[in-house]
N, C-alpha and C. Protein backbone atom coordinates (compact mmCIF):
# COMPACT_ATOMS: atom_id res chain seq x y z
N UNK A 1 125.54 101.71 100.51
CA UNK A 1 125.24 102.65 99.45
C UNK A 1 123.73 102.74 99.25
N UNK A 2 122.92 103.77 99.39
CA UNK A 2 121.69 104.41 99.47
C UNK A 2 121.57 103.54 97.69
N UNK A 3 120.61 103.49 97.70
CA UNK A 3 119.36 103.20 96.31
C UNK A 3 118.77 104.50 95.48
N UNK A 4 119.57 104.21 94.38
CA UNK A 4 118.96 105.11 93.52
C UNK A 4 117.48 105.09 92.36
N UNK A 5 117.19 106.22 92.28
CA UNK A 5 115.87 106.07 92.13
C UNK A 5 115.91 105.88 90.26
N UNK A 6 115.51 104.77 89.68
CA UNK A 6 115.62 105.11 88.28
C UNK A 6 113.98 104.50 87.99
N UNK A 7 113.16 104.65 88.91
CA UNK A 7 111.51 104.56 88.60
C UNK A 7 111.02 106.09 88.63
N UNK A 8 109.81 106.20 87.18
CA UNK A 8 109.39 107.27 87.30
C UNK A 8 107.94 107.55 88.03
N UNK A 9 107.78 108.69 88.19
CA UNK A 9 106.61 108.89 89.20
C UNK A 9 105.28 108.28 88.69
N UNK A 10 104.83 108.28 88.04
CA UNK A 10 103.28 107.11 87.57
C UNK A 10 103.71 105.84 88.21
N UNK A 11 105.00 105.13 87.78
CA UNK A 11 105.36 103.70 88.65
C UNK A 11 104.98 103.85 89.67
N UNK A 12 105.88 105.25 90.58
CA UNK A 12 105.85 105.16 91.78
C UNK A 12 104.53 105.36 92.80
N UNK A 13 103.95 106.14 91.51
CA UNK A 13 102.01 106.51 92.05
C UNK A 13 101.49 104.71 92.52
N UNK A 14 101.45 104.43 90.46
CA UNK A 14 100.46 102.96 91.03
C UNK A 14 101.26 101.81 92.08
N UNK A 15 102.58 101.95 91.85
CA UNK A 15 103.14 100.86 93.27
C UNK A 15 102.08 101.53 94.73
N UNK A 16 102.32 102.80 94.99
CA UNK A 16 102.50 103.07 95.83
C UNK A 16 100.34 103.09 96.57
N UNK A 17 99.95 103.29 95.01
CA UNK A 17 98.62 102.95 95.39
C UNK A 17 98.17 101.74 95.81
N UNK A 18 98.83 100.67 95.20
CA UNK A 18 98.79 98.87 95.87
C UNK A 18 98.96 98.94 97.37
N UNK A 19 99.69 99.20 97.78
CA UNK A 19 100.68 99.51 99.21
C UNK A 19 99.39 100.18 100.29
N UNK A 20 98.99 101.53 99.92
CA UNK A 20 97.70 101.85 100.31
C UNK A 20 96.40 101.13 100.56
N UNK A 21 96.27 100.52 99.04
CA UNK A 21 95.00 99.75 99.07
C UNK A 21 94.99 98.73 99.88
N UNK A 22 96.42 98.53 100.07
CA UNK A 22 96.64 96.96 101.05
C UNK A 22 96.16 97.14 102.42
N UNK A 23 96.70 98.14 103.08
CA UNK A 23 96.81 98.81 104.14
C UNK A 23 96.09 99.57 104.53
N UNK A 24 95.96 100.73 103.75
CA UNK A 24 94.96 101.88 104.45
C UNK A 24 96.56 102.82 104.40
N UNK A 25 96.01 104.41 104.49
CA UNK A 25 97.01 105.75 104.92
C UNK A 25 97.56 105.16 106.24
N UNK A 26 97.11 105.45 106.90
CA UNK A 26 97.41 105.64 108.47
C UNK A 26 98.49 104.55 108.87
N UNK A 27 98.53 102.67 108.45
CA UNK A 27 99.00 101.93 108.48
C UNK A 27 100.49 101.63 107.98
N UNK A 28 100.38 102.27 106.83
CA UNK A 28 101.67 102.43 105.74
C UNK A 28 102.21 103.53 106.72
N UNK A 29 103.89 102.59 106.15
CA UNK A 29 104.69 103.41 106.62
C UNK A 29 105.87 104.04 105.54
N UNK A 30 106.46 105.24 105.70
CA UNK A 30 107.46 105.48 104.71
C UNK A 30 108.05 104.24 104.32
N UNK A 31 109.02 103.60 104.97
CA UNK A 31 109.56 102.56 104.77
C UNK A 31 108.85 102.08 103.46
N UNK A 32 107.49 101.49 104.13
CA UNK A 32 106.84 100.59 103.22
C UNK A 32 106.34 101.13 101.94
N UNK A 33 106.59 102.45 101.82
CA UNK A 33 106.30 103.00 100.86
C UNK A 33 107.56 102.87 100.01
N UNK A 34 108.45 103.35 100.46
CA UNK A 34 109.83 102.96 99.75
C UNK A 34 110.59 101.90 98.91
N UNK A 35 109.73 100.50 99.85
CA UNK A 35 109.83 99.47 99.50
C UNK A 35 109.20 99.27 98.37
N UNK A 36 107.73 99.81 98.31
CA UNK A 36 106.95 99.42 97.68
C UNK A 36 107.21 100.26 95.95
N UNK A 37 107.67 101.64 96.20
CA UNK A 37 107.76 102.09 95.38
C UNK A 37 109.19 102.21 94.52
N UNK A 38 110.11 101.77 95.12
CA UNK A 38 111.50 101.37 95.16
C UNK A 38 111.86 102.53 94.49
N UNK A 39 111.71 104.07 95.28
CA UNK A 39 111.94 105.62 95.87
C UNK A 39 112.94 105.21 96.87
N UNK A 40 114.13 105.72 96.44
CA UNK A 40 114.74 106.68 97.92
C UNK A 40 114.35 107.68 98.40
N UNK A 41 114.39 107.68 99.99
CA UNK A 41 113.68 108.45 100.79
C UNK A 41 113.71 110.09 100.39
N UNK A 42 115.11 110.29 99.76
CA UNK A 42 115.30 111.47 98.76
C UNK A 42 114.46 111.96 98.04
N UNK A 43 114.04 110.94 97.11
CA UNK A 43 113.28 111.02 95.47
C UNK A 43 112.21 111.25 95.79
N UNK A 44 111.41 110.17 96.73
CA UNK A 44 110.39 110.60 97.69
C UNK A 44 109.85 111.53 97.83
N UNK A 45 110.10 112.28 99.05
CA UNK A 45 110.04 113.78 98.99
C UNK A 45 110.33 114.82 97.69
N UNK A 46 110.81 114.35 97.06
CA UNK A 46 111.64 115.51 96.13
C UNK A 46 110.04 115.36 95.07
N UNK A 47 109.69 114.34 95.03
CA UNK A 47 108.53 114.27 93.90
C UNK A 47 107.25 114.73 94.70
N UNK A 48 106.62 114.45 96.12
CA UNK A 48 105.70 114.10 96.63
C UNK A 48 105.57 115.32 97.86
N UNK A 49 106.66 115.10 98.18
CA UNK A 49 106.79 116.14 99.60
C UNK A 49 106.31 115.39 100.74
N UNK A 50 105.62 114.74 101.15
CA UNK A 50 105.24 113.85 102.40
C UNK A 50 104.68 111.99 101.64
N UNK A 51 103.86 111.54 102.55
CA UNK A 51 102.88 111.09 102.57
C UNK A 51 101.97 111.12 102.11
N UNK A 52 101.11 112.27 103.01
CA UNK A 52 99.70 112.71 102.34
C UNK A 52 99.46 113.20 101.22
N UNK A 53 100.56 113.70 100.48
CA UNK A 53 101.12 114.20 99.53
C UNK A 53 100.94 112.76 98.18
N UNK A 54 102.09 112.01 98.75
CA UNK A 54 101.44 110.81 97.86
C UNK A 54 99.99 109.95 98.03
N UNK A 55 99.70 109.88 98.89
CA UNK A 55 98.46 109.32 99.12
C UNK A 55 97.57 110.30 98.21
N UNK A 56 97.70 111.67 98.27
CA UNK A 56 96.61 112.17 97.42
C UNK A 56 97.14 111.53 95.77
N UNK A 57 97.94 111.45 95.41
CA UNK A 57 98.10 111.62 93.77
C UNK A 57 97.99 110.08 93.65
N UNK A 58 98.09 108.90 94.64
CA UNK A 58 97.20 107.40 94.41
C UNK A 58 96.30 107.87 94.22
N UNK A 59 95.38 108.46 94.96
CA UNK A 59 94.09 108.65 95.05
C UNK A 59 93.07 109.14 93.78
N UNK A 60 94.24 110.16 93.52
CA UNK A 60 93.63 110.94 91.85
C UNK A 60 94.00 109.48 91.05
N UNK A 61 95.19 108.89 90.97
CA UNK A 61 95.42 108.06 89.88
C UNK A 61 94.70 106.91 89.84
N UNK A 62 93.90 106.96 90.70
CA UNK A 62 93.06 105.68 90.92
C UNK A 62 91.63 105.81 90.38
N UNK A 63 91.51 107.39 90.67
CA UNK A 63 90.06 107.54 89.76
C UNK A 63 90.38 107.79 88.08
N UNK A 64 91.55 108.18 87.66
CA UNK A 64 91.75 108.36 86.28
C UNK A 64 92.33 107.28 85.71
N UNK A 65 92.64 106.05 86.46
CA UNK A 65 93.42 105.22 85.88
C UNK A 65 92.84 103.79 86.03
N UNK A 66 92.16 103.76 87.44
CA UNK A 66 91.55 102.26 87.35
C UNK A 66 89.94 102.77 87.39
N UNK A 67 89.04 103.55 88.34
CA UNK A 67 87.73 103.96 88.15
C UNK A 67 87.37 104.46 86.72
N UNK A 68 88.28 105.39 86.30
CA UNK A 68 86.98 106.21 85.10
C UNK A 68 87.11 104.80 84.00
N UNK A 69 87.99 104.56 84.02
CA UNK A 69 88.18 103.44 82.39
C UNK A 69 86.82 101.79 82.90
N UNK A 70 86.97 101.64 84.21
CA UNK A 70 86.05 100.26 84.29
C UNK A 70 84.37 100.99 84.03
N UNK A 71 84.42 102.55 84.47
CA UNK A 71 83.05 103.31 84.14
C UNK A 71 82.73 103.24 82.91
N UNK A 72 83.71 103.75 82.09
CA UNK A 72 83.62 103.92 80.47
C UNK A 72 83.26 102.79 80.14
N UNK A 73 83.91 101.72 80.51
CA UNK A 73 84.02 99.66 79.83
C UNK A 73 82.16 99.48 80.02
N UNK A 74 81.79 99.70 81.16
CA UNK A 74 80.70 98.82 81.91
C UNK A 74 79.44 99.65 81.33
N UNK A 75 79.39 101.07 81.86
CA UNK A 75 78.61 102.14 82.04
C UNK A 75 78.26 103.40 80.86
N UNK A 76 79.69 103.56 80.34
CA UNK A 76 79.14 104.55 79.28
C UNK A 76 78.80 103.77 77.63
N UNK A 77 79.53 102.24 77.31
CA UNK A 77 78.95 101.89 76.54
C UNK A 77 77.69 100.40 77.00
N UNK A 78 77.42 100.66 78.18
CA UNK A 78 76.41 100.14 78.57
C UNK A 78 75.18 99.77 77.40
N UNK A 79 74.90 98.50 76.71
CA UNK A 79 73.45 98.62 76.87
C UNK A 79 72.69 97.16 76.77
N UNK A 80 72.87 97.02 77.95
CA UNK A 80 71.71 96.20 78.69
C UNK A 80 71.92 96.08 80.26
N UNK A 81 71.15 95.50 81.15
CA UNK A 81 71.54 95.42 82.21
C UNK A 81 72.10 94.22 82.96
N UNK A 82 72.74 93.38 81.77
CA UNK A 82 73.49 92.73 82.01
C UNK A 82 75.00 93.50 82.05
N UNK A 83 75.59 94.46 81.45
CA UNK A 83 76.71 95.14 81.58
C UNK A 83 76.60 95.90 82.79
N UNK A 84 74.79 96.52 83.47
CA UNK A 84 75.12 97.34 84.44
C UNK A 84 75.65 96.47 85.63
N UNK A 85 74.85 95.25 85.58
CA UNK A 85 75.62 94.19 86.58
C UNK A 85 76.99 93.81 86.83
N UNK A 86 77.47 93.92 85.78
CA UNK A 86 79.19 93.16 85.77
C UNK A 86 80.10 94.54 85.54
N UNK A 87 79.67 95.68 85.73
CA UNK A 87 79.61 97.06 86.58
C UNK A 87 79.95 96.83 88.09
N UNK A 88 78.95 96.21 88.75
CA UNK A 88 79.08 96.00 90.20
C UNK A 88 80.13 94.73 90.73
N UNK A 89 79.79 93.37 89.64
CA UNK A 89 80.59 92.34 90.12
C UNK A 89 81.87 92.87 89.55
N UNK A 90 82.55 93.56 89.06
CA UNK A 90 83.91 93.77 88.24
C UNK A 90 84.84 94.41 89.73
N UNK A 91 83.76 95.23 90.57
CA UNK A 91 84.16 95.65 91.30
C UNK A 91 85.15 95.03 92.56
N UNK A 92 84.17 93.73 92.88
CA UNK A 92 84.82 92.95 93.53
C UNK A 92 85.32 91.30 93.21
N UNK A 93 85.60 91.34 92.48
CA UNK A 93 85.99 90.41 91.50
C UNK A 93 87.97 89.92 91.06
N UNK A 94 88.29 89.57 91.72
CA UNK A 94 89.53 89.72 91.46
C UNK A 94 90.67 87.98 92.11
N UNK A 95 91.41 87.74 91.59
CA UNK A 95 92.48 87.19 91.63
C UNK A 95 92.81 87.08 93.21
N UNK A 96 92.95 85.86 94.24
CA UNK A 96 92.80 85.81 95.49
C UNK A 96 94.26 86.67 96.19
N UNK A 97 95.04 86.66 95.50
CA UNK A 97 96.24 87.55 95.97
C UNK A 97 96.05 89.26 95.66
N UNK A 98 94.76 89.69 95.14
CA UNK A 98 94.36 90.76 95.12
C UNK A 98 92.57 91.54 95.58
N UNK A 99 92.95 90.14 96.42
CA UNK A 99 91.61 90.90 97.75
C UNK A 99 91.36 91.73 98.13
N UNK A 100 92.44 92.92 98.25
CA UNK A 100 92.42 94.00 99.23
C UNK A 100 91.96 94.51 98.29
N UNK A 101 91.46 94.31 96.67
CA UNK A 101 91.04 95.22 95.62
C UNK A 101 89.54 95.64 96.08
N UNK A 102 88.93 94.27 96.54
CA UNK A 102 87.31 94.30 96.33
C UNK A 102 87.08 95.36 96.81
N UNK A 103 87.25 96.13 97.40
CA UNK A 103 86.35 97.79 98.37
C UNK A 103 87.38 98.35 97.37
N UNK A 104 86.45 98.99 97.00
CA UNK A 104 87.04 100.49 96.39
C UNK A 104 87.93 101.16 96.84
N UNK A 105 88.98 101.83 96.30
CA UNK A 105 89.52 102.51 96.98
C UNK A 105 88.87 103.52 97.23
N UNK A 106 88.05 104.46 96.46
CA UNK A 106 87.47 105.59 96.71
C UNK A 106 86.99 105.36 98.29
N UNK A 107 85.98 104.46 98.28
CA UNK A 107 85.38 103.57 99.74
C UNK A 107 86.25 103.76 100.95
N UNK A 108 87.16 102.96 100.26
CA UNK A 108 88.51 102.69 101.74
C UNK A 108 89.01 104.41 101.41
N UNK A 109 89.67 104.92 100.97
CA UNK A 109 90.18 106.16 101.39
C UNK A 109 89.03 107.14 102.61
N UNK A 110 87.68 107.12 102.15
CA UNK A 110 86.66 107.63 102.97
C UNK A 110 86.77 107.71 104.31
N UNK A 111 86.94 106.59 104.31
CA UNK A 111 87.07 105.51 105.86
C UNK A 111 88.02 106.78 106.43
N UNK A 112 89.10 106.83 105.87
CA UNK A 112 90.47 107.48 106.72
C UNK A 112 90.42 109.20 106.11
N UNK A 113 89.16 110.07 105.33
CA UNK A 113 89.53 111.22 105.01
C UNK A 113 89.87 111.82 106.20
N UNK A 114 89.25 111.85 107.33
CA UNK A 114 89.81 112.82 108.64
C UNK A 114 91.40 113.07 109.11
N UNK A 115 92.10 112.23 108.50
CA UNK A 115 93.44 111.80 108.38
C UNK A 115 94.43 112.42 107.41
N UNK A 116 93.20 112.67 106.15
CA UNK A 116 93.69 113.35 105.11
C UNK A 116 94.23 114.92 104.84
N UNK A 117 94.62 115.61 103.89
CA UNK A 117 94.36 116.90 103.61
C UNK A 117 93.14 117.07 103.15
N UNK A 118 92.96 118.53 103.22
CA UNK A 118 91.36 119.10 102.77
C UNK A 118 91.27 118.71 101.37
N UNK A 119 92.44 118.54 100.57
CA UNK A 119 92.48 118.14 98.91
C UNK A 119 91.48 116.81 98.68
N UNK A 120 91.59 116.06 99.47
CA UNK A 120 91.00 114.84 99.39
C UNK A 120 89.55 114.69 98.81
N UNK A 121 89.19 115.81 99.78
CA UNK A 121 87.53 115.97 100.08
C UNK A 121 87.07 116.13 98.25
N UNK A 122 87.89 117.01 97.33
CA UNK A 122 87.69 117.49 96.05
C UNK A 122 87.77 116.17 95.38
N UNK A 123 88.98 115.29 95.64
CA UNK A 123 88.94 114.11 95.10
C UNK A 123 87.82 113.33 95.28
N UNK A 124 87.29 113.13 96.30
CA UNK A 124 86.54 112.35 96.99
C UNK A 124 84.84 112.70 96.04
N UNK A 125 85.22 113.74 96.24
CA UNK A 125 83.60 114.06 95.15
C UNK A 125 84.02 114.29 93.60
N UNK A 126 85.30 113.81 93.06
CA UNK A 126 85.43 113.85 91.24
C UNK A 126 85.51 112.12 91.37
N UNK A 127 85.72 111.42 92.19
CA UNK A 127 84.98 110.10 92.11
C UNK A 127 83.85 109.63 92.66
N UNK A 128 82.91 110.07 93.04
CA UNK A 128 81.72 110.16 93.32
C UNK A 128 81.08 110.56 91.54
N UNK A 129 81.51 111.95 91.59
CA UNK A 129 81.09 112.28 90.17
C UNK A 129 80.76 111.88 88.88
N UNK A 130 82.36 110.79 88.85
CA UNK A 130 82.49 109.89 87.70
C UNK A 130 81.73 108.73 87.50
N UNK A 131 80.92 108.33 89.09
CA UNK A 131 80.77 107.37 89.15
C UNK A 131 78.95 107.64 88.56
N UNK A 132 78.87 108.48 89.48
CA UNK A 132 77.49 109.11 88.96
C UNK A 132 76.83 109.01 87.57
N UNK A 133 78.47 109.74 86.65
CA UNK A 133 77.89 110.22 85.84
C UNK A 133 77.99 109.21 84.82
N UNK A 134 79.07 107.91 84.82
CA UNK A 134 78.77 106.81 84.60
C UNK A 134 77.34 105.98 84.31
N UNK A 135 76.42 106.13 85.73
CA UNK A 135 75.10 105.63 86.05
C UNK A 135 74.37 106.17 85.10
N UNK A 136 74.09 107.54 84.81
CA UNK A 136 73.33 108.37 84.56
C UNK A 136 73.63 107.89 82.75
N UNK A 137 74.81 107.92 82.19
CA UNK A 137 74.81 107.74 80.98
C UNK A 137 74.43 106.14 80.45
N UNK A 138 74.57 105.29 81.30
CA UNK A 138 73.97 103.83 81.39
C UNK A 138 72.57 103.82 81.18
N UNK A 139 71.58 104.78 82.45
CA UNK A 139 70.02 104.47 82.64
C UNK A 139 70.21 105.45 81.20
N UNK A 140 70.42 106.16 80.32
CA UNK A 140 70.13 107.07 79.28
C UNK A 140 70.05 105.74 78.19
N UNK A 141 70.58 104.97 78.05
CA UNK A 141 70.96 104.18 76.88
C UNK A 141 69.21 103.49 77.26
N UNK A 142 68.74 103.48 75.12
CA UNK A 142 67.35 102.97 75.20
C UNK A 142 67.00 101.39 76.46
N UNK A 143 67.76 100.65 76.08
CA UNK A 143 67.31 99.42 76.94
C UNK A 143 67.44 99.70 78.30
N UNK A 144 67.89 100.82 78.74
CA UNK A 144 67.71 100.92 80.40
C UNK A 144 66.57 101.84 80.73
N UNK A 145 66.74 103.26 79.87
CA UNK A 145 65.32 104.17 80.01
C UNK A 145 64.33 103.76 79.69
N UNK A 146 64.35 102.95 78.60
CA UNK A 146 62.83 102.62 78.54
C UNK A 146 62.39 101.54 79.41
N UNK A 147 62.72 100.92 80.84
CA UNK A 147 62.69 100.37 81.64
C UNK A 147 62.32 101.35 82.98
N UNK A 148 62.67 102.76 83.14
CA UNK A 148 62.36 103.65 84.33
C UNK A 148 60.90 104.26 84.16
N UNK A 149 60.46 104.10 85.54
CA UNK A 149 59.19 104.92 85.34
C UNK A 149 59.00 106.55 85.19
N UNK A 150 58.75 106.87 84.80
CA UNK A 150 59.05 108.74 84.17
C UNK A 150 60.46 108.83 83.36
N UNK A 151 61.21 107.87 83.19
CA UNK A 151 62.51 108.44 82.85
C UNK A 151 63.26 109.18 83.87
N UNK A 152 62.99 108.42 85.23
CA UNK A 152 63.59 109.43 85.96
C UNK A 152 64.89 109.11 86.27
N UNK A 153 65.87 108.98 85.56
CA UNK A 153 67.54 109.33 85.42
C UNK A 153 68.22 109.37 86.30
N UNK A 154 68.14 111.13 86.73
CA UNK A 154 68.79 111.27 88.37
C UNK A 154 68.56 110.17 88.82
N UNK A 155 66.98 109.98 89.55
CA UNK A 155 66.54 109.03 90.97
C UNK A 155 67.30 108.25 90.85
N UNK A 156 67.24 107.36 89.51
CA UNK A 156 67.39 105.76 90.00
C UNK A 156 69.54 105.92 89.54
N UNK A 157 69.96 106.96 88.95
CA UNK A 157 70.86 107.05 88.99
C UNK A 157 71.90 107.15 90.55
N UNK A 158 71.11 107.88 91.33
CA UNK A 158 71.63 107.95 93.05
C UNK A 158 70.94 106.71 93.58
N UNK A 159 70.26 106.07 93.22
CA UNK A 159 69.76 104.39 93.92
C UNK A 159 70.85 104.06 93.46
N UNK A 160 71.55 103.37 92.56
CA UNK A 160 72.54 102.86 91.70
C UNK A 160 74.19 103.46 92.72
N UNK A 161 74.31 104.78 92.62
CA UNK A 161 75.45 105.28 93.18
C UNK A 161 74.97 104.20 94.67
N UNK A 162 74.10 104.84 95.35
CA UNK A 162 74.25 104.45 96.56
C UNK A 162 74.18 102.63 97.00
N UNK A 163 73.74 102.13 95.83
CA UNK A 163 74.19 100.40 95.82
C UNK A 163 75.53 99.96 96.00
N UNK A 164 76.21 100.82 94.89
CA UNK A 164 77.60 100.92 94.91
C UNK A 164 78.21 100.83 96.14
N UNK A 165 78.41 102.46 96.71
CA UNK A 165 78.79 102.42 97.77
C UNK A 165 78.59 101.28 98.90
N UNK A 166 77.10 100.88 98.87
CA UNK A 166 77.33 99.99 99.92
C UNK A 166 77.48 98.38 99.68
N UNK A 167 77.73 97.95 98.67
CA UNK A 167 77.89 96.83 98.12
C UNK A 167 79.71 96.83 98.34
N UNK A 168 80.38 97.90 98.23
CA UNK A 168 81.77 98.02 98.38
C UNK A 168 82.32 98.05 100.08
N UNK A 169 81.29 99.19 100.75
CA UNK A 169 81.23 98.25 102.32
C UNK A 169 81.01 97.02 102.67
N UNK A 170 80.49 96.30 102.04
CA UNK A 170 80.37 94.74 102.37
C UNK A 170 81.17 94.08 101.69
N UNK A 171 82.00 94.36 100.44
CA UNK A 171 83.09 93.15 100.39
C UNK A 171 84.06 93.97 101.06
N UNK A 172 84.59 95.40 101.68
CA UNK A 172 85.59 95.37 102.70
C UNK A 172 85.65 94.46 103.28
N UNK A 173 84.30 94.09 104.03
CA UNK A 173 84.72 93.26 105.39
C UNK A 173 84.35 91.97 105.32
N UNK A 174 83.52 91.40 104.33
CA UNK A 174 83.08 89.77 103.60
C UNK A 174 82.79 89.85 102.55
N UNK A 175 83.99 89.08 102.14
CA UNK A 175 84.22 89.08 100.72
C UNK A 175 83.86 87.48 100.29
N UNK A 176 82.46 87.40 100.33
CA UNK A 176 82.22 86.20 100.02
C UNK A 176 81.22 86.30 98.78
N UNK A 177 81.44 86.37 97.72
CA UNK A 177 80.89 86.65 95.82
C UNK A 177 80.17 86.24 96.05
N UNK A 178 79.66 85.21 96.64
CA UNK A 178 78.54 84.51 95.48
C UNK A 178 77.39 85.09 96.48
N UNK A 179 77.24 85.76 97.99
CA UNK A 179 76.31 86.58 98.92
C UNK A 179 76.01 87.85 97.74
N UNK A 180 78.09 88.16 97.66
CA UNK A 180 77.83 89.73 96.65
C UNK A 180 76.79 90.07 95.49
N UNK A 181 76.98 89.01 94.86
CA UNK A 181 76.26 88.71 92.97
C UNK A 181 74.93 89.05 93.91
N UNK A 182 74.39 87.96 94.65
CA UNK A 182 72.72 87.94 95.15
C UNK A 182 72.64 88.82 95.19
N UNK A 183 73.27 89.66 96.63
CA UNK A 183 73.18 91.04 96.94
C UNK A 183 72.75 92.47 95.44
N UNK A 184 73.36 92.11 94.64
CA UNK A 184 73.51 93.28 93.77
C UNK A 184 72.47 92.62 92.48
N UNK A 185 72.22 90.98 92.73
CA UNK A 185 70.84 90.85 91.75
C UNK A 185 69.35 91.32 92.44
N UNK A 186 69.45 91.39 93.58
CA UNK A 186 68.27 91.71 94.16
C UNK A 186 67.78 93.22 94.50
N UNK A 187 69.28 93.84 94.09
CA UNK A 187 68.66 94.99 94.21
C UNK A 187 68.55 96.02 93.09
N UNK A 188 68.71 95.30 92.36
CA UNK A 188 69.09 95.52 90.45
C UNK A 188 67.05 95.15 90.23
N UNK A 189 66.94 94.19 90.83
CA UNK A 189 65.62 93.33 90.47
C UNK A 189 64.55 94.31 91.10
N UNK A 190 64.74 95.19 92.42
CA UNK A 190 63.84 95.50 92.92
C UNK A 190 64.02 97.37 91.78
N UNK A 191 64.79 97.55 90.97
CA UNK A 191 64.69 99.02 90.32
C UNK A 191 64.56 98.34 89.43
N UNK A 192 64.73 97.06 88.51
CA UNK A 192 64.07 96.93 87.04
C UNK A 192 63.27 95.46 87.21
N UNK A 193 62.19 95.29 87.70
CA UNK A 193 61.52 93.96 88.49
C UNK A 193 61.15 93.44 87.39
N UNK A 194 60.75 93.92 86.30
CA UNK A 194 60.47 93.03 85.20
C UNK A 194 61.21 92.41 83.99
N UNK A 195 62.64 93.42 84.17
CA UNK A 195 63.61 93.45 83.57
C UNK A 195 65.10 92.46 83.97
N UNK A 196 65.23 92.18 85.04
CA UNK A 196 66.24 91.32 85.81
C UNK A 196 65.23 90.29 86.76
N UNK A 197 66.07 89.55 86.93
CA UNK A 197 65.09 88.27 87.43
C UNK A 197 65.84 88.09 88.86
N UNK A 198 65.52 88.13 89.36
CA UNK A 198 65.71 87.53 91.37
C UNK A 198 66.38 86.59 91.15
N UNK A 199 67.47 86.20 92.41
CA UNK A 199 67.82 85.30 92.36
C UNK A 199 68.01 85.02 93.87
């Protein structure tokens, strides 16, 4: 007797986003999606229509559900740069049975957009966006602007994005914290040198 579906679709989003994050698109298989989301292959489709289909609506639910809220926590009531820091360590920071967290998903989906639908690409830049605009409302708060030279916002706002990003390529593949923390004090230290201390 087939399995009936009495999970609703948000369950079946964030199960099904774990499953992803574990894996990657390409790796996951229906099955494992099924499993994961405990969908019959029916319900499945009937909500999602494929795969890529669900992989996109992880993808959205991941920027509205786990990205924008750790932005808001860290970044929009930001003020000092001790919160912009634990911004970056929050990122990869996690419980050893939830490793596959440290890289972003935004990050890891990247990896595999060629794989994706063209929808992705829109996603792909409203978490970029958030993340941005996160930064930008952080360096605005007095104890961070009055630390930039000109007030220049944007700049050091895309230094910041682009730390991100690549601080999330390096715990993909070594996930060893206490390199990470250095990593992200030293480069915190070299945009506010008088303001954060080297380590």
């Amino acid at each position: 007797m087939g399995r009936t579906c009495c999970i609703d679709p948000p369950t079946a989003i964030n199960a099904a986003l774990d499953q992803f994050w574990l894996m990657g698109f390409s790796a996951c298989s229906l099955k494992q999606l099924e499993e994961a989301t405990g969908m019959n292959p029916g319900s499945l489709y009937y909500h999602f229509k494929n795969k890529e289909q669900l992989y996109l609506s992880a993808l959205s639910y991941y920027i509205d559900k786990h990205l924008q809220p750790r932005v808001s926590k860290y970044l929009h009531d930001a003020v000092s740069l001790i919160q912009l820091r634990r911004f970056f360590t929050s990122g990869y920071r996690h419980k050893t049975e939830f490793n596959y967290r440290s890289c972003c998903f935004l990050v890891s989906a990247s990896h595999e957009q060629h794989l994706l639908p063209e929808e992705s690409e829109d996603l792909m830049h409203k978490g970029i966006k958030v993340l941005t605009d996160g930064f930008k409302a952080a360096l605005s708060k007095p104890m961070l602007s009055d630390n930039l030279p000109n007030n220049n916002i944007e700049s050091y706002a895309h230094q910041l994005l682009g730390l991100y990003l690549s601080i999330q390529v390096f715990a993909r593949f070594d996930l060893n914290q206490q390199s990470l923390d250095r990593q992200v004090c030293r480069c915190l230290h070299s945009l506010f040198p008088t303001h954060f201390p080297e380590k």
